[in-house]
N, C-alpha and C. Protein backbone atom coordinates (compact mmCIF):
# COMPACT_ATOMS: atom_id res chain seq x y z
N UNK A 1 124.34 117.85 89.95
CA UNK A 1 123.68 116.96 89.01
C UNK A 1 122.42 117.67 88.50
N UNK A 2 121.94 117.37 87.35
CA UNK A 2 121.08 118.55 86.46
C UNK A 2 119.79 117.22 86.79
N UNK A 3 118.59 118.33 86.19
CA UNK A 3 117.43 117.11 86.13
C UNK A 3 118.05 116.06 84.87
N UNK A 4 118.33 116.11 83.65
CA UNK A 4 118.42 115.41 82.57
C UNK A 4 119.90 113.91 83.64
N UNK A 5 120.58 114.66 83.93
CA UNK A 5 121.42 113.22 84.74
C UNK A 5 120.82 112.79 86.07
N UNK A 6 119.85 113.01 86.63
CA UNK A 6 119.16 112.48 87.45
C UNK A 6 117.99 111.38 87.28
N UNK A 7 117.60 112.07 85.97
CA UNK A 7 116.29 110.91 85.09
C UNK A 7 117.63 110.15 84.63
N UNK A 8 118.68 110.18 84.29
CA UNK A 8 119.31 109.14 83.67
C UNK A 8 119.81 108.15 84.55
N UNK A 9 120.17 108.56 85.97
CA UNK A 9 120.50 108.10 86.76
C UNK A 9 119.22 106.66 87.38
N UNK A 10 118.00 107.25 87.44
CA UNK A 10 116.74 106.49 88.05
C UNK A 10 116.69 105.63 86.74
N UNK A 11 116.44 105.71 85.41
CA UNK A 11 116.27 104.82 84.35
C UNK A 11 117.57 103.61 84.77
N UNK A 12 118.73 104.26 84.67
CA UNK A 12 119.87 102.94 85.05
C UNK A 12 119.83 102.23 86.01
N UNK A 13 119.27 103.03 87.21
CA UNK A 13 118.76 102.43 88.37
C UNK A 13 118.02 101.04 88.32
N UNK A 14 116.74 101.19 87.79
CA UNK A 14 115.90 100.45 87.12
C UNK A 14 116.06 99.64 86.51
N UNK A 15 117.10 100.04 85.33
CA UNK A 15 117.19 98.64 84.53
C UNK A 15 118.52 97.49 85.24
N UNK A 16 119.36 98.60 86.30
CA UNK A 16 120.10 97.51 87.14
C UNK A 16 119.16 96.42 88.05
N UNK A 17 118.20 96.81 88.79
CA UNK A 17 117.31 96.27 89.55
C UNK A 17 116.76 95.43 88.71
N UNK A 18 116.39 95.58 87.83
CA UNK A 18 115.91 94.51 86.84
C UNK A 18 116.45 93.42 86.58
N UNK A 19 117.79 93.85 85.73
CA UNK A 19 119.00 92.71 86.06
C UNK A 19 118.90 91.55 86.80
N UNK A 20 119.18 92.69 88.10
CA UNK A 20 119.62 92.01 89.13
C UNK A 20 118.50 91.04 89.60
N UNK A 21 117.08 91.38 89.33
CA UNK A 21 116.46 90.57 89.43
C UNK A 21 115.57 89.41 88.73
N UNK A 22 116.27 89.26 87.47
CA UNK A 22 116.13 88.14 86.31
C UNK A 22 114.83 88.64 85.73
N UNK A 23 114.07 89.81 85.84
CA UNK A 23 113.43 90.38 84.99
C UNK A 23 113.80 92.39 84.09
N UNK A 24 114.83 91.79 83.46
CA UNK A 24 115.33 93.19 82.85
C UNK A 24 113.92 93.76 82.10
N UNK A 25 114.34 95.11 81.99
CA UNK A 25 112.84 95.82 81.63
C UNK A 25 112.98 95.75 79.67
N UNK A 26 111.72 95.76 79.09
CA UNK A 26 111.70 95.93 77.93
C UNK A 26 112.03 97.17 77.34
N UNK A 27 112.47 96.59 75.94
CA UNK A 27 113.08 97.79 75.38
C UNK A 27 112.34 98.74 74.99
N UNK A 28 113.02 100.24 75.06
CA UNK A 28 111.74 101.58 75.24
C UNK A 28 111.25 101.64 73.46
N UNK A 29 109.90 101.69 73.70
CA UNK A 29 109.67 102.28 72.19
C UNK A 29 109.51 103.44 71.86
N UNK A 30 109.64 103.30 70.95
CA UNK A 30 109.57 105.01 70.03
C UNK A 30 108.68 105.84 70.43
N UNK A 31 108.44 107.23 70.42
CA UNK A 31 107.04 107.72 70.70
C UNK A 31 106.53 107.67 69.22
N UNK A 32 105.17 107.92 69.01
CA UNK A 32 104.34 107.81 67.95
C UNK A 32 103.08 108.37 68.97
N UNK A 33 103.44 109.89 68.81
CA UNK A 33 101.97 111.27 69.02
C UNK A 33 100.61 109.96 68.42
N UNK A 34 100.37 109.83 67.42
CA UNK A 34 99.55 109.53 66.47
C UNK A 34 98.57 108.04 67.30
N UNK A 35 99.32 106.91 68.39
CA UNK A 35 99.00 105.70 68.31
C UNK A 35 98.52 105.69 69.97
N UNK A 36 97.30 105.31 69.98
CA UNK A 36 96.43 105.46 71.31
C UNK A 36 96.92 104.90 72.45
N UNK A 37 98.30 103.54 71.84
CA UNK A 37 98.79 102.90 72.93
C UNK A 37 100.00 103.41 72.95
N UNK A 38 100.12 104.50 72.58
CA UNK A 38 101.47 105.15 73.24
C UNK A 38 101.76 105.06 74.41
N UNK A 39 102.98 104.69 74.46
CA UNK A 39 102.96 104.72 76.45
C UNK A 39 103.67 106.21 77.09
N UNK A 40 103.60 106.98 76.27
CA UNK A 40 103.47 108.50 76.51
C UNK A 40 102.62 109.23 76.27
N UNK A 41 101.78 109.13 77.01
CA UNK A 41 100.64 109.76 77.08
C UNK A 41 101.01 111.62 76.98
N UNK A 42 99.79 112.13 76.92
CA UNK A 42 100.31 113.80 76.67
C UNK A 42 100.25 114.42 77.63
N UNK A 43 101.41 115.18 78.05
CA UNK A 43 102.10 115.26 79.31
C UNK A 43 103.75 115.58 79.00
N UNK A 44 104.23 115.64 80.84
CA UNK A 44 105.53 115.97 80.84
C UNK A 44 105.99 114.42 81.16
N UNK A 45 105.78 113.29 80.10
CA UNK A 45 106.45 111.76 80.59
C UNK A 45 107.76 112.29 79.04
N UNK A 46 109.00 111.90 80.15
CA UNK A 46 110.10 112.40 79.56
C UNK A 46 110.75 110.69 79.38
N UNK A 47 110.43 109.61 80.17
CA UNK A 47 110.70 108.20 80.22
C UNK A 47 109.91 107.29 80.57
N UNK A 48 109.97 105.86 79.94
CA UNK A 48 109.23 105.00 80.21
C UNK A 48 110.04 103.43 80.33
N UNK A 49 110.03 102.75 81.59
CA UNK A 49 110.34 101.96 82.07
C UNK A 49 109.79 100.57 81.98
N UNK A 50 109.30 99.62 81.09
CA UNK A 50 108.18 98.61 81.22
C UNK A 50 109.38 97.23 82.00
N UNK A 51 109.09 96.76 82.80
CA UNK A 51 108.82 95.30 83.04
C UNK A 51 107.98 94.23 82.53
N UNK A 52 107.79 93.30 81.78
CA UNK A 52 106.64 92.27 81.58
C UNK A 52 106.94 91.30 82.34
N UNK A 53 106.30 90.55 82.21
CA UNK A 53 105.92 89.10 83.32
C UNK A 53 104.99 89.74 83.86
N UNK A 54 104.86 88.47 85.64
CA UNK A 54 103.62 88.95 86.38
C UNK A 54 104.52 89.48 87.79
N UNK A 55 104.53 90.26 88.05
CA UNK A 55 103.12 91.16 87.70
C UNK A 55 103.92 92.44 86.80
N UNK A 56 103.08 92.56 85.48
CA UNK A 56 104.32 93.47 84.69
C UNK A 56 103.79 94.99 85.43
N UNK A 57 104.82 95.82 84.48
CA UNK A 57 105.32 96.66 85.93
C UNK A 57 105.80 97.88 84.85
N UNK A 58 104.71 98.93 84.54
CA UNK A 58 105.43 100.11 83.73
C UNK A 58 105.57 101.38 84.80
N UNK A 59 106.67 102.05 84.70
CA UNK A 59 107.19 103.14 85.10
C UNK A 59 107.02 103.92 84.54
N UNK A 60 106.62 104.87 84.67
CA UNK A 60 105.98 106.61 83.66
C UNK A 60 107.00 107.76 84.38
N UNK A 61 108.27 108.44 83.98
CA UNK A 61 109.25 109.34 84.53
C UNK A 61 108.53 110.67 84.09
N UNK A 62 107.91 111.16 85.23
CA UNK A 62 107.87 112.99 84.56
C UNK A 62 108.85 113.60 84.67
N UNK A 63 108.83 114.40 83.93
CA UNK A 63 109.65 116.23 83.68
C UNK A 63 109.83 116.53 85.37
N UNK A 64 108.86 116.45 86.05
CA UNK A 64 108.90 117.11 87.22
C UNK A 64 109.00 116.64 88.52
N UNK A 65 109.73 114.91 88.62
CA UNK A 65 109.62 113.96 89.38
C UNK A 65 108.44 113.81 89.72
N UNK A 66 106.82 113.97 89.61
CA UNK A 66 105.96 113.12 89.73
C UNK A 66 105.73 112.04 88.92
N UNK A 67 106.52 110.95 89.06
CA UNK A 67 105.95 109.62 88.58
C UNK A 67 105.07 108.48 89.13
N UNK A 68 104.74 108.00 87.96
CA UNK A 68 103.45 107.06 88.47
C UNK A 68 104.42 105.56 87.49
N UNK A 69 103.63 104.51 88.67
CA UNK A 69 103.70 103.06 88.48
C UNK A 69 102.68 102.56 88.38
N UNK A 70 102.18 102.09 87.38
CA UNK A 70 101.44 101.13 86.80
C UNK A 70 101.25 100.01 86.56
N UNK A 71 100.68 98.91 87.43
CA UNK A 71 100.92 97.56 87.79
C UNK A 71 99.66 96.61 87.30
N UNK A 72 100.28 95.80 86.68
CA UNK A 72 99.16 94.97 85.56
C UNK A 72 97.99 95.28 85.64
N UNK A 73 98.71 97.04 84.55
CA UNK A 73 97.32 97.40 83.84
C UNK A 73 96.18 97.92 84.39
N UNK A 74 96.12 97.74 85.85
CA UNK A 74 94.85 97.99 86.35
C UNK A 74 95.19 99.21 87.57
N UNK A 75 96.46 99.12 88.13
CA UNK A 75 96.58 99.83 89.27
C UNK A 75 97.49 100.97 88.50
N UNK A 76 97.36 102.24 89.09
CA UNK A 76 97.99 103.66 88.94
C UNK A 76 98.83 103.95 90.11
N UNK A 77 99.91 103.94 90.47
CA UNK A 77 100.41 104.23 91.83
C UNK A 77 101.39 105.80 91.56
N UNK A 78 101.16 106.69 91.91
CA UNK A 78 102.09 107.95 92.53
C UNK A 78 103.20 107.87 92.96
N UNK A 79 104.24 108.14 92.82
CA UNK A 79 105.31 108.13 93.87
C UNK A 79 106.23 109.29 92.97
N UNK A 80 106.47 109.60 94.46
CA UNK A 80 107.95 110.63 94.49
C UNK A 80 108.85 110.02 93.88
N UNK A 81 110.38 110.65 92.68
CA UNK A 81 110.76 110.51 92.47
C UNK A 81 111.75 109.72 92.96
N UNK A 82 112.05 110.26 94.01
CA UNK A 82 112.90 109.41 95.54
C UNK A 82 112.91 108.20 95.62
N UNK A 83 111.41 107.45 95.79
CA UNK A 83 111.16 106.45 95.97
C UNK A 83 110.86 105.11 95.12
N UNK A 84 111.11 105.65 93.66
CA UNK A 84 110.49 105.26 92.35
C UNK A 84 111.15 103.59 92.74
N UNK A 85 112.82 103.77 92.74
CA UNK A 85 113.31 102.51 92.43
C UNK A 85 112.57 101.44 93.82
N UNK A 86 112.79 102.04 94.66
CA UNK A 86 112.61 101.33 95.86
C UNK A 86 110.77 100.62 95.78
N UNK A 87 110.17 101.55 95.40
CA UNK A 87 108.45 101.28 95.07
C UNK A 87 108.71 99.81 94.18
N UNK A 88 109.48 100.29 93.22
CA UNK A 88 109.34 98.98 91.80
C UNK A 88 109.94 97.99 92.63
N UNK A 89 111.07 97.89 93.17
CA UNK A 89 111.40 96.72 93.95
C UNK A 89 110.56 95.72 95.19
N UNK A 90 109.96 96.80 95.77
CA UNK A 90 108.92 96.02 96.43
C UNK A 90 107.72 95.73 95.60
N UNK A 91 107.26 95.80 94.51
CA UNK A 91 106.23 95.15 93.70
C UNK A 91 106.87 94.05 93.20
N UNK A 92 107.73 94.31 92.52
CA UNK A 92 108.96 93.00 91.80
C UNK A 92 109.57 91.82 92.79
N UNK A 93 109.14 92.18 94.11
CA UNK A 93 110.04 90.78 95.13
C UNK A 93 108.68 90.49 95.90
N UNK A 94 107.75 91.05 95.33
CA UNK A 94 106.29 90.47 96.77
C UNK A 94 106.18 91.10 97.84
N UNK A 95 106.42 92.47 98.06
CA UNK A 95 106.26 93.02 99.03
C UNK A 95 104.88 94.47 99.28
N UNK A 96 104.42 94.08 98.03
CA UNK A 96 103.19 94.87 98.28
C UNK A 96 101.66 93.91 99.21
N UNK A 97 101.04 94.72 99.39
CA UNK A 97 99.55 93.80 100.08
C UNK A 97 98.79 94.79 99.91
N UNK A 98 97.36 93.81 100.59
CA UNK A 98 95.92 94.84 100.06
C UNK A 98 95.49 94.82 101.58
N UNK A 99 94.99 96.00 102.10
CA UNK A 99 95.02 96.24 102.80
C UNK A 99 93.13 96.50 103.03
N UNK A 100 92.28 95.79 103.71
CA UNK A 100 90.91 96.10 103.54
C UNK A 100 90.21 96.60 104.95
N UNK A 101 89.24 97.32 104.59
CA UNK A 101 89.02 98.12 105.92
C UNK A 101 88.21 96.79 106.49
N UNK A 102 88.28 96.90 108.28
CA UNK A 102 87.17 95.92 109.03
C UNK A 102 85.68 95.89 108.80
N UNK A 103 85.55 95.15 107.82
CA UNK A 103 83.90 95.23 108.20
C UNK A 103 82.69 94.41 108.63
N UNK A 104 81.87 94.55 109.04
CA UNK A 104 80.88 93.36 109.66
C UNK A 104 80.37 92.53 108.61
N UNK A 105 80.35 91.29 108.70
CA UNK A 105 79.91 89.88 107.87
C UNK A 105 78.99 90.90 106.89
N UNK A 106 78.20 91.20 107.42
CA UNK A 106 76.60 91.87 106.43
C UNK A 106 77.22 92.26 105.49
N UNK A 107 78.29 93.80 105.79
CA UNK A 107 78.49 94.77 104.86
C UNK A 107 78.96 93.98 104.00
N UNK A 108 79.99 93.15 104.07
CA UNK A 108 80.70 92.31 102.90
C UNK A 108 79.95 91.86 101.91
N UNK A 109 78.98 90.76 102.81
CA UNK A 109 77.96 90.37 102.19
C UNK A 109 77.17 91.18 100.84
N UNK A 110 77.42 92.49 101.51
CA UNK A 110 76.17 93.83 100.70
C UNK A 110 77.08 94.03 99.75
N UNK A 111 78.25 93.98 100.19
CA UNK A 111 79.01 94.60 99.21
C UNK A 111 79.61 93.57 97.94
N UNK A 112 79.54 92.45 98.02
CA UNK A 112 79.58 91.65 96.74
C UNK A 112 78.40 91.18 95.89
N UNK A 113 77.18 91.89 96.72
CA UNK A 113 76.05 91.77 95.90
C UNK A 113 75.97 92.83 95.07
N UNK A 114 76.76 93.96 95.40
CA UNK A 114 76.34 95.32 94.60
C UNK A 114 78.02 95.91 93.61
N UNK A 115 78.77 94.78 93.00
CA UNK A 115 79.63 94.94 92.66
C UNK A 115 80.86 95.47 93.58
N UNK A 116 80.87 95.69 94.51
CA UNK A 116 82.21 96.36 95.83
C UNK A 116 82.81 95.07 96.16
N UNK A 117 82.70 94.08 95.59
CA UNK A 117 83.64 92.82 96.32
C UNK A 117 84.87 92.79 96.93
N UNK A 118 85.79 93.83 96.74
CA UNK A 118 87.00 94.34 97.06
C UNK A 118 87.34 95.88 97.57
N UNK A 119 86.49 95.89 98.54
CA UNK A 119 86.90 97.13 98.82
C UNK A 119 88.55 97.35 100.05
N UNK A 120 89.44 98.41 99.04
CA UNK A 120 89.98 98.39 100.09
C UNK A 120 91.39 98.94 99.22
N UNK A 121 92.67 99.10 99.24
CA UNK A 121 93.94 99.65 98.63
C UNK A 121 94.87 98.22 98.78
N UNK A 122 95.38 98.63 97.52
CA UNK A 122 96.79 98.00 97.71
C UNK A 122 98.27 98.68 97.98
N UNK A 123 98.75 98.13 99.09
CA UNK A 123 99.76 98.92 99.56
C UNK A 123 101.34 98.63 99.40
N UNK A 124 101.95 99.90 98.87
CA UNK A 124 103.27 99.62 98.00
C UNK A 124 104.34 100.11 99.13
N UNK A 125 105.57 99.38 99.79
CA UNK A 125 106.68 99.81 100.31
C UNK A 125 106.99 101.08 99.62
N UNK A 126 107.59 101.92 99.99
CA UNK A 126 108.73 102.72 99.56
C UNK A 126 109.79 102.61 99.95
N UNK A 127 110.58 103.35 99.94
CA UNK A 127 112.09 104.19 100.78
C UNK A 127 111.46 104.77 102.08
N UNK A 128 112.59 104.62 102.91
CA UNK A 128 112.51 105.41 104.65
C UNK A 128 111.07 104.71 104.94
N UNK A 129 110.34 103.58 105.23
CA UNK A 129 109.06 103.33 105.83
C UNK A 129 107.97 103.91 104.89
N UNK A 130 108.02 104.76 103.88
CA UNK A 130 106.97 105.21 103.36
C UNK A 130 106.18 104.03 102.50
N UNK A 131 105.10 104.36 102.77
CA UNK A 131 104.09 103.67 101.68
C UNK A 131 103.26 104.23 100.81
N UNK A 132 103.33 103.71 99.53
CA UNK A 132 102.23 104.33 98.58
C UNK A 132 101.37 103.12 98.24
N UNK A 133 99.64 103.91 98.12
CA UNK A 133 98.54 102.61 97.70
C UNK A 133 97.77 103.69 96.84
N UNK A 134 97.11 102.69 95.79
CA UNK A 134 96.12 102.34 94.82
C UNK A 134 95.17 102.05 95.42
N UNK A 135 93.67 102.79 95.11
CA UNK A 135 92.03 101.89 95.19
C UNK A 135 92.21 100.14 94.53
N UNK A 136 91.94 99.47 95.02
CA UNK A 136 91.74 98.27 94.59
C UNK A 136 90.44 98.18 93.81
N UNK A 137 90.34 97.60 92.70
CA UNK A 137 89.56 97.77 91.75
C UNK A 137 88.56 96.68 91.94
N UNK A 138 87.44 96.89 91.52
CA UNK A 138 85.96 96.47 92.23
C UNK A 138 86.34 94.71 91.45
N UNK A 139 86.43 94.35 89.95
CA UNK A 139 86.52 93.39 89.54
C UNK A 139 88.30 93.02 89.51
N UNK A 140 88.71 92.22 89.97
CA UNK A 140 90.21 91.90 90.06
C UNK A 140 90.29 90.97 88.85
N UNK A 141 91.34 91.44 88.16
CA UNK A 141 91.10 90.24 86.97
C UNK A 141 92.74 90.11 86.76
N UNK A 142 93.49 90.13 87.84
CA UNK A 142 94.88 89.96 87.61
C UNK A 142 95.35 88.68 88.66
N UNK A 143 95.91 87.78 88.59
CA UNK A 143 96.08 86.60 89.32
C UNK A 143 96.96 86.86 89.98
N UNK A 144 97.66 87.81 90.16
CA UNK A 144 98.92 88.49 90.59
C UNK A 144 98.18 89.41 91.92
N UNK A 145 97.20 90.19 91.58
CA UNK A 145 96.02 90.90 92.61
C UNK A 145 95.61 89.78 93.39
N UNK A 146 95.16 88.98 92.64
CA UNK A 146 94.27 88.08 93.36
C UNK A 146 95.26 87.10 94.91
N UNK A 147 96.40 87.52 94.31
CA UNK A 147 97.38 86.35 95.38
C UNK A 147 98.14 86.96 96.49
N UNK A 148 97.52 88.54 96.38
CA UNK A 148 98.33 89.60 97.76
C UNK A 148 97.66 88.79 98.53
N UNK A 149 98.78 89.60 99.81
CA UNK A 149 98.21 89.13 101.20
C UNK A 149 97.79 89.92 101.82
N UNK A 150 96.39 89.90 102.17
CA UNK A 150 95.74 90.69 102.68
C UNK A 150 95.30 90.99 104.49
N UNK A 151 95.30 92.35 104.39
CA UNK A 151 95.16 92.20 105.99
C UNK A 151 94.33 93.28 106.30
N UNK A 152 93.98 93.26 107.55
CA UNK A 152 92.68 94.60 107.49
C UNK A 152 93.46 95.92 108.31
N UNK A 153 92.80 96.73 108.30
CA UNK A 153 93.68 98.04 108.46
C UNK A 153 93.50 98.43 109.57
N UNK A 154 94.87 98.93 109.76
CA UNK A 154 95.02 98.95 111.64
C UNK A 154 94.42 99.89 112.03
N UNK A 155 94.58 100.20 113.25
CA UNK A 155 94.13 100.97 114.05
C UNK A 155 92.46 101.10 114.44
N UNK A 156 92.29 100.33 113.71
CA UNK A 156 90.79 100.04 114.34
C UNK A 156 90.12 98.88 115.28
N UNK A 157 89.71 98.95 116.57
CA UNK A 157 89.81 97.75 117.36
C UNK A 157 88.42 97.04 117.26
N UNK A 158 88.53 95.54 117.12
CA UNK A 158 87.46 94.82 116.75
C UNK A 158 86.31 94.56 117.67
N UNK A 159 84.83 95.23 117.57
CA UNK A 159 83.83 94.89 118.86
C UNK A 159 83.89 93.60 118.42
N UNK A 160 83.88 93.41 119.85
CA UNK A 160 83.11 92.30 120.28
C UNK A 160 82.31 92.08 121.45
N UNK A 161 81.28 90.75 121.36
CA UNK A 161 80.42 91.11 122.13
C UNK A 161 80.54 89.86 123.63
N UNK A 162 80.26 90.27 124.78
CA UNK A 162 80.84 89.48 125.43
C UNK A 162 79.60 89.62 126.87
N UNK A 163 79.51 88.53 127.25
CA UNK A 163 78.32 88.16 127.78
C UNK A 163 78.59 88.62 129.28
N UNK A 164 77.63 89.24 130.08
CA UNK A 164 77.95 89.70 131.69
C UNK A 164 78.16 88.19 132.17
């Protein structure tokens, strides 16, 4: 199988998953070099995948299997070619979350006084256990962001303080 039937293969992929999940993807537009909202930016993007609804959901296919997912507008996500379909499916069924580091009452506190109200990633399933995440963006203005489920990030164990 060549790269050109492999991108053709992940696009069909995609728009089956779509289907299948009562949000088929919109139809690709034209490129136009000339128009700022091109959704081919300049680069090796050889395809483009959009979903609308919430949470809409564009796919960017490089030349070189580094593609990126782009999730209402605000988040940039990476992923291996491998994992592209499997990534979009867990955004599309609710299986992403935001994941925020532990921090003490204060810092929070400090940190929504100084614009950081959200510190922390949102984290995308892949294929085989892998996960890919996005910085979570300081102002959330997506209702779709706003309704992950959030949890704080492991491996860190919580002091506490405990009386002799």
């Amino acid at each position: 199988m060549n790269a050109d039937d492999a991108l053709a293969a992940v696009v069909r992929e995609l728009w089956a998953l779509g289907a299948s999940l009562g949000r088929p993807p919109e139809p690709t537009p034209e490129v136009d070099p000339w128009d700022e909202a091109d959704p081919y930016p300049v680069g090796d993007v050889v395809a483009v995948v959009a979903f609308g609804g919430s949470p809409s959901v564009v796919v960017r296919l490089d030349r070189l299997g580094e593609d990126e997912i782009t999730i209402e507008d605000v988040l940039d996500v990476d992923v291996p070619r491998r994992d592209v379909v499997a990534a979009v499916e867990s955004v599309l069924t609710g299986q992403a979350w935001i994941e925020r580091p532990r921090l003490p009452a204060l810092l929070r506190w400090v940190g929504v006084m100084f614009g950081s109200a959200f510190p922390g990633s949102v984290r995308i399933p892949g294929g085989d256990e892998r996960t890919y995440s996005a910085p979570l963006p300081a102002a959330v203005s997506s209702g779709w962001l706003a309704r992950l489920p959030s949890v704080e990030e492991p491996g860190r164990d919580a002091r506490r303080w405990h009386r002799p």
